[in-house]
PDB file of N, CA and C in Angstrom:
ATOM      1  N   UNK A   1     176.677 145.888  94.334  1.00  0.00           N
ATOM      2  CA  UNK A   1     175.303 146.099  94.722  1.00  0.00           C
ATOM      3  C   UNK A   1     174.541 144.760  94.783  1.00  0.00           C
ATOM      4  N   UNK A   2     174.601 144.425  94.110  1.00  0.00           N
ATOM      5  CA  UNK A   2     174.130 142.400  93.972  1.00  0.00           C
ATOM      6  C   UNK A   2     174.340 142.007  95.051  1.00  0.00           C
ATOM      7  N   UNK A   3     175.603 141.690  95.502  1.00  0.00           N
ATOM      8  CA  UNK A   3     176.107 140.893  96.883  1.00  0.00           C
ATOM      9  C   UNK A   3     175.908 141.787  97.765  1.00  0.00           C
ATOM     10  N   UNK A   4     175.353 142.645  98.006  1.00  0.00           N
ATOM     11  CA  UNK A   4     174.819 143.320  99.257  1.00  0.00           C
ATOM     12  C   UNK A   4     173.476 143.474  99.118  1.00  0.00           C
ATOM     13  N   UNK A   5     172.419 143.079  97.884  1.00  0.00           N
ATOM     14  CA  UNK A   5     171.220 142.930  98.044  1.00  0.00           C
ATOM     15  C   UNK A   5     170.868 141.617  98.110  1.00  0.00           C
ATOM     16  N   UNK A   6     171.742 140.125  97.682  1.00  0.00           N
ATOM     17  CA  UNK A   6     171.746 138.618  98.084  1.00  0.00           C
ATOM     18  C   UNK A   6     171.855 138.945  99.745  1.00  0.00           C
ATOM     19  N   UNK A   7     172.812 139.472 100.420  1.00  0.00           N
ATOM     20  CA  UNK A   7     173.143 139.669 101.752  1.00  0.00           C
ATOM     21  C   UNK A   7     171.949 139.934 102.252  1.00  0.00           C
ATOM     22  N   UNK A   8     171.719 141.207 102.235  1.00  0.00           N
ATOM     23  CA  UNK A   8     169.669 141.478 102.883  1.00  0.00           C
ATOM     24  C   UNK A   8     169.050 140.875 102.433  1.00  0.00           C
ATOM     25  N   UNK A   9     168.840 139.501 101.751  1.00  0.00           N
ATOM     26  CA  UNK A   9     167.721 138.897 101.110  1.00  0.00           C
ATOM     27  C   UNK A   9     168.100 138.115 101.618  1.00  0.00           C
ATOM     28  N   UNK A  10     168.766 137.287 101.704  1.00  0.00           N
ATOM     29  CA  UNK A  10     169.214 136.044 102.507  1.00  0.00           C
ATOM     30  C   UNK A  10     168.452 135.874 104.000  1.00  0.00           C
ATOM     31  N   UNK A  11     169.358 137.390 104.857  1.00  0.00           N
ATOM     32  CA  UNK A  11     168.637 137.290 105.985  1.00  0.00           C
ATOM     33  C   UNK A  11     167.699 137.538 106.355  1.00  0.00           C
ATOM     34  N   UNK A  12     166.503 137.681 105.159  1.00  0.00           N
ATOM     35  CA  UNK A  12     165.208 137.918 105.345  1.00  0.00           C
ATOM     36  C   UNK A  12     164.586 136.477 105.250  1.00  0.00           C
ATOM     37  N   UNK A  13     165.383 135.785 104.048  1.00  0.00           N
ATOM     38  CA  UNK A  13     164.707 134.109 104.141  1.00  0.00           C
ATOM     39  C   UNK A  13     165.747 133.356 105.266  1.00  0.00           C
ATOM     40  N   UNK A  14     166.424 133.457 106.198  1.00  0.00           N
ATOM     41  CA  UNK A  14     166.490 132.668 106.933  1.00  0.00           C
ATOM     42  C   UNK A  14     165.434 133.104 108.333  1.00  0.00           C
ATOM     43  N   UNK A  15     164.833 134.290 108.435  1.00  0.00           N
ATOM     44  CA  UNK A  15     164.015 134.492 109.512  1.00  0.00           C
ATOM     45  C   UNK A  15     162.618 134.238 108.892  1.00  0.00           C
ATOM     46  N   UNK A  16     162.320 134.351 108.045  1.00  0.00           N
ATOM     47  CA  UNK A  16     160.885 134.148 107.225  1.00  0.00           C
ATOM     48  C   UNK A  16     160.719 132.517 106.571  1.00  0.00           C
ATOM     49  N   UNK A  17     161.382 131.993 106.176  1.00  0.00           N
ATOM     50  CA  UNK A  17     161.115 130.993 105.388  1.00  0.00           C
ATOM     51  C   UNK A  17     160.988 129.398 106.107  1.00  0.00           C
ATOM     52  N   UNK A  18     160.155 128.530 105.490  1.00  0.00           N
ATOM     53  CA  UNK A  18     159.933 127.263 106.203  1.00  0.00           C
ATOM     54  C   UNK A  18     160.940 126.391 105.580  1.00  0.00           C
ATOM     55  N   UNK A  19     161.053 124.886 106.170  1.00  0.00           N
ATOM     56  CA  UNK A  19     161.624 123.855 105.418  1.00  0.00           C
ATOM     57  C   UNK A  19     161.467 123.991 103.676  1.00  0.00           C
ATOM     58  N   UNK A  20     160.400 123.866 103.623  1.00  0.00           N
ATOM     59  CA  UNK A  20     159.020 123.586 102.233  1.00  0.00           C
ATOM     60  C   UNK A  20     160.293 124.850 101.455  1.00  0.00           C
ATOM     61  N   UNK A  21     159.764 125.517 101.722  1.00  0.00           N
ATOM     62  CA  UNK A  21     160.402 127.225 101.469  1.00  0.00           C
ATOM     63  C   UNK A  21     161.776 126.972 100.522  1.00  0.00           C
ATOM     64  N   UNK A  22     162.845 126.526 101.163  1.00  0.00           N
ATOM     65  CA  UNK A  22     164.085 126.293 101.004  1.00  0.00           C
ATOM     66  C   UNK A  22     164.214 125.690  99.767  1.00  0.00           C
ATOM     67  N   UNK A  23     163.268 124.263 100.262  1.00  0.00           N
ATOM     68  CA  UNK A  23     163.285 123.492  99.151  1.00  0.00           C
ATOM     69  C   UNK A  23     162.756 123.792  97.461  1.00  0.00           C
ATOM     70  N   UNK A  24     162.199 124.787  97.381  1.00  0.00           N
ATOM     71  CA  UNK A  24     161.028 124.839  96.493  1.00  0.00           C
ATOM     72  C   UNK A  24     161.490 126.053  95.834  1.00  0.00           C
ATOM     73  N   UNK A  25     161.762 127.577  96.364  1.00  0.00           N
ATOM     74  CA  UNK A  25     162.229 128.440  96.146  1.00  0.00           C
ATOM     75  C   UNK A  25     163.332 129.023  94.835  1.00  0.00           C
ATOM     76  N   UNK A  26     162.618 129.094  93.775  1.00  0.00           N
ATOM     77  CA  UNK A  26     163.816 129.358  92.713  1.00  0.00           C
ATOM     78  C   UNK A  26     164.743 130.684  93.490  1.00  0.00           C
ATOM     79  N   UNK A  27     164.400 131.314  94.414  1.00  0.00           N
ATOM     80  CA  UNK A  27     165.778 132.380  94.840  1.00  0.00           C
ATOM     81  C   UNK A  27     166.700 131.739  95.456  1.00  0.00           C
ATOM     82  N   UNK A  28     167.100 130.673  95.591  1.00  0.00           N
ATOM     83  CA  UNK A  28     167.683 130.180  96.222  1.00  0.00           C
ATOM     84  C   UNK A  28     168.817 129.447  95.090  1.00  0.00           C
ATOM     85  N   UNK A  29     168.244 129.117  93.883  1.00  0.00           N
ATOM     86  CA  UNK A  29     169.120 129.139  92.726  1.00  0.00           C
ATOM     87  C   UNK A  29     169.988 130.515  92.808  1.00  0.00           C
ATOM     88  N   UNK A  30     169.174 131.821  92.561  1.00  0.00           N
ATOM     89  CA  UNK A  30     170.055 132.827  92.528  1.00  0.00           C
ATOM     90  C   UNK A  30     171.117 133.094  93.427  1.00  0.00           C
ATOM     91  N   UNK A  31     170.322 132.826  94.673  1.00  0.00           N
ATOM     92  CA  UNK A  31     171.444 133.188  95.694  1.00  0.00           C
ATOM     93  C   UNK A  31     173.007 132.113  95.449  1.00  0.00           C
ATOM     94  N   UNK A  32     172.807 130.932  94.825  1.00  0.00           N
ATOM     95  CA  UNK A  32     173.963 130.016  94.947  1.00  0.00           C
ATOM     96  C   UNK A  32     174.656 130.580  94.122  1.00  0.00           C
ATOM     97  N   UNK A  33     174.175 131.306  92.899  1.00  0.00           N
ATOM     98  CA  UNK A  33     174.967 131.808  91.473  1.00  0.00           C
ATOM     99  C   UNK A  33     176.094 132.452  92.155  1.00  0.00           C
ATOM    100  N   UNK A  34     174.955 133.636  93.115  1.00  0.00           N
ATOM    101  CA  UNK A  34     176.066 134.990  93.236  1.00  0.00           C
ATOM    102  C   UNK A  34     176.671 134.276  94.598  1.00  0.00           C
ATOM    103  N   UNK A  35     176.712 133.361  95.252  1.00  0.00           N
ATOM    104  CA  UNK A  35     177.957 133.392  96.210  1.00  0.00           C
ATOM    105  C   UNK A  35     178.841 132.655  95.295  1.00  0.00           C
ATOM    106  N   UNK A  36     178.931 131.837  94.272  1.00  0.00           N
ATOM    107  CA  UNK A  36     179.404 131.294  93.180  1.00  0.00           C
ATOM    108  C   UNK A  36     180.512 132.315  92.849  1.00  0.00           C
ATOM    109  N   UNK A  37     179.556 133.775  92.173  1.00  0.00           N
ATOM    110  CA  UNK A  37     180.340 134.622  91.356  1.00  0.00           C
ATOM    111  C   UNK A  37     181.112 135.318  92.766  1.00  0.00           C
ATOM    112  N   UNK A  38     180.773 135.468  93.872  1.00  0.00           N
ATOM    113  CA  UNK A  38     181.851 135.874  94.887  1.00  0.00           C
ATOM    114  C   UNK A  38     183.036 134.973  95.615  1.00  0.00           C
ATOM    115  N   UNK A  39     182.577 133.589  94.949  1.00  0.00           N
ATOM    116  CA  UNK A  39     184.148 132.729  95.309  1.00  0.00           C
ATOM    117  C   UNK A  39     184.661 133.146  94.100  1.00  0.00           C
ATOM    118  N   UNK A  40     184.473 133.418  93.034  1.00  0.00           N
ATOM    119  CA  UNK A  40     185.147 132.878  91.631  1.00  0.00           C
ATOM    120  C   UNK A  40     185.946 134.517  91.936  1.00  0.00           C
ATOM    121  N   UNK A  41     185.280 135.457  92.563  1.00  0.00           N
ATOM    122  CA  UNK A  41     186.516 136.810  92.559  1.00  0.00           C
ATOM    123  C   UNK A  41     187.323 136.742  93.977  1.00  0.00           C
ATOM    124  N   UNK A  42     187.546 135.812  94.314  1.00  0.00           N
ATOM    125  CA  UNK A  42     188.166 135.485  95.895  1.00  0.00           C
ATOM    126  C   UNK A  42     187.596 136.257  96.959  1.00  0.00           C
ATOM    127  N   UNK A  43     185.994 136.926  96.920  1.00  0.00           N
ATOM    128  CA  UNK A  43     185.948 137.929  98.333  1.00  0.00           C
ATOM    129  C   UNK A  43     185.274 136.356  99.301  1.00  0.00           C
ATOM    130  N   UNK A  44     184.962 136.691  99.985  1.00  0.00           N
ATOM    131  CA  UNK A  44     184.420 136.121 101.291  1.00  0.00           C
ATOM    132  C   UNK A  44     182.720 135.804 101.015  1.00  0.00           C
ATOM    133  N   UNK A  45     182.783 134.584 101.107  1.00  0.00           N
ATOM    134  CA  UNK A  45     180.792 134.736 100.804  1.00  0.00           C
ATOM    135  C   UNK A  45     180.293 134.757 102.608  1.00  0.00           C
ATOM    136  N   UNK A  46     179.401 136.050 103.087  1.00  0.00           N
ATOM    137  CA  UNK A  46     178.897 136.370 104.219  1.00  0.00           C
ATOM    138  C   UNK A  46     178.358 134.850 104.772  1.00  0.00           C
ATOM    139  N   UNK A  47     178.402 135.058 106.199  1.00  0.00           N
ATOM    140  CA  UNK A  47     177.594 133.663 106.597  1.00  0.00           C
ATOM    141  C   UNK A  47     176.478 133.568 106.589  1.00  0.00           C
ATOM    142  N   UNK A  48     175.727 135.187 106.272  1.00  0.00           N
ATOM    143  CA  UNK A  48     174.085 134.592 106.114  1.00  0.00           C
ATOM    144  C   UNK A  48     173.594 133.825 105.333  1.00  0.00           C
ATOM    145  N   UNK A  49     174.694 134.537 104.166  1.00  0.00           N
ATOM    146  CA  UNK A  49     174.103 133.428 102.461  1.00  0.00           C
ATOM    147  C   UNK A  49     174.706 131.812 102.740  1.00  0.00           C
ATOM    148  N   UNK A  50     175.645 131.783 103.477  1.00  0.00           N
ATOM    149  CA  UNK A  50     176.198 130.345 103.458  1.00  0.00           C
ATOM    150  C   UNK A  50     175.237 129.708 104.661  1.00  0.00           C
ATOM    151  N   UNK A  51     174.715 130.132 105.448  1.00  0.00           N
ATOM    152  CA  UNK A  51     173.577 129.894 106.354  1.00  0.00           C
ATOM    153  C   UNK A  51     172.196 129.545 104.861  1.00  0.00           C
ATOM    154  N   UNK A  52     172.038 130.484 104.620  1.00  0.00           N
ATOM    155  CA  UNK A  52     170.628 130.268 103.471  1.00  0.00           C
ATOM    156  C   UNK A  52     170.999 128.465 102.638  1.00  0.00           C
ATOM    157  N   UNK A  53     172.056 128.707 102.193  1.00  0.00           N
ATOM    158  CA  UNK A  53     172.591 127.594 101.838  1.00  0.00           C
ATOM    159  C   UNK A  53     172.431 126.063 102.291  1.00  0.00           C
ATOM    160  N   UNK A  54     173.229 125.999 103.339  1.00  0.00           N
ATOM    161  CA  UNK A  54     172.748 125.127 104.408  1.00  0.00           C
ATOM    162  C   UNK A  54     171.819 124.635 104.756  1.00  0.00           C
ATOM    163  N   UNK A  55     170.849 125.581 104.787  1.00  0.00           N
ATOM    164  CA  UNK A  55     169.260 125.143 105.052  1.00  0.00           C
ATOM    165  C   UNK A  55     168.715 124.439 103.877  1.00  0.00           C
ATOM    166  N   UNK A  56     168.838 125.207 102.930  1.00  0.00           N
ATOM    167  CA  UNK A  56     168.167 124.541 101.843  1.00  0.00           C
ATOM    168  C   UNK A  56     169.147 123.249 101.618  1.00  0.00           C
ATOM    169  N   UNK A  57     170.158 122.758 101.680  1.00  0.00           N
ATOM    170  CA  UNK A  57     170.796 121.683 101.377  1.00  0.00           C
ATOM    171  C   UNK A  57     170.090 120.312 102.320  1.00  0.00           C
ATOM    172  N   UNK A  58     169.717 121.191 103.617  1.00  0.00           N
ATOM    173  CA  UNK A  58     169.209 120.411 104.941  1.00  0.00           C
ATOM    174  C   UNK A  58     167.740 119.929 104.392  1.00  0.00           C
ATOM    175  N   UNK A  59     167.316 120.846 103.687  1.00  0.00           N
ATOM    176  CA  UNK A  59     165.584 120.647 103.504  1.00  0.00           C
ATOM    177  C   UNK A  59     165.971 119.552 101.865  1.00  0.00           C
ATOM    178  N   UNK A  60     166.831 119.182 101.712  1.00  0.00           N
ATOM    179  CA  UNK A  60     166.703 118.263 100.381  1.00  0.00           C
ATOM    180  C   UNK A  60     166.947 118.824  98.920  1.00  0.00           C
ATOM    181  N   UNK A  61     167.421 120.096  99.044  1.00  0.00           N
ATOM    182  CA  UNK A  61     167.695 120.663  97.856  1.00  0.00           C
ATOM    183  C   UNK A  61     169.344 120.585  97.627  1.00  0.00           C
ATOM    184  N   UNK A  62     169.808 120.295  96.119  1.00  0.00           N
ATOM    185  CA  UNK A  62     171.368 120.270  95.662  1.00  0.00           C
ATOM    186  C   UNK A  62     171.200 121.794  95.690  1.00  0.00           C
ATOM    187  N   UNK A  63     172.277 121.888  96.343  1.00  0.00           N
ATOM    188  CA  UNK A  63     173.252 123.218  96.337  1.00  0.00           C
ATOM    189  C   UNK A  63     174.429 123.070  96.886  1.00  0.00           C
ATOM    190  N   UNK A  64     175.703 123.786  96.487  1.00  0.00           N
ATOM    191  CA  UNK A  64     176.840 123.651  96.736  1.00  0.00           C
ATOM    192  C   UNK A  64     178.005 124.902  96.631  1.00  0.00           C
ATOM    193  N   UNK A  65     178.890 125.238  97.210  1.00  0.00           N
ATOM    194  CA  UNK A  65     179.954 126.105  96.965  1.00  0.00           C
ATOM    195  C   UNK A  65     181.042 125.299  96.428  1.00  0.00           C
ATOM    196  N   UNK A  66     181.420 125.997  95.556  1.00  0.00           N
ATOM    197  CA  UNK A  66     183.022 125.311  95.119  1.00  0.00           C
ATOM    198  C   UNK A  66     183.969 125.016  95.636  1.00  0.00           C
TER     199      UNK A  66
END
């Protein structure tokens, strides 16, 4: 249920959210946890969240996948 409510939340902040947004955003901590906890069980992290990712890495924020 988590990784399918990160999934719809994700693609709500990549159509809603600014540069500023990305950068600043403590959900964006969360979201890194749980694609974190979905490499660490081998499923597939969706490309929206790895899209959410991206952006915020682009706007100046550390974030990373393993």
């Amino acid at each position: 249920m988590v990784f399918e409510l990160t999934t719809a939340l994700s693609g709500a902040l990549v159509v809603n959210y600014e540069q500023v947004d990305f950068r600043d955003s403590p959900i964006i901590d969360r979201i890194a946890q749980v694609a974190a906890m979905m490499e660490a069980h081998d499923w597939e992290v969706p490309p929206i969240i790895r899209e959410v990712l991206r952006k915020a890495a682009e706007a100046g924020r550390p974030v990373g996948l393993g």
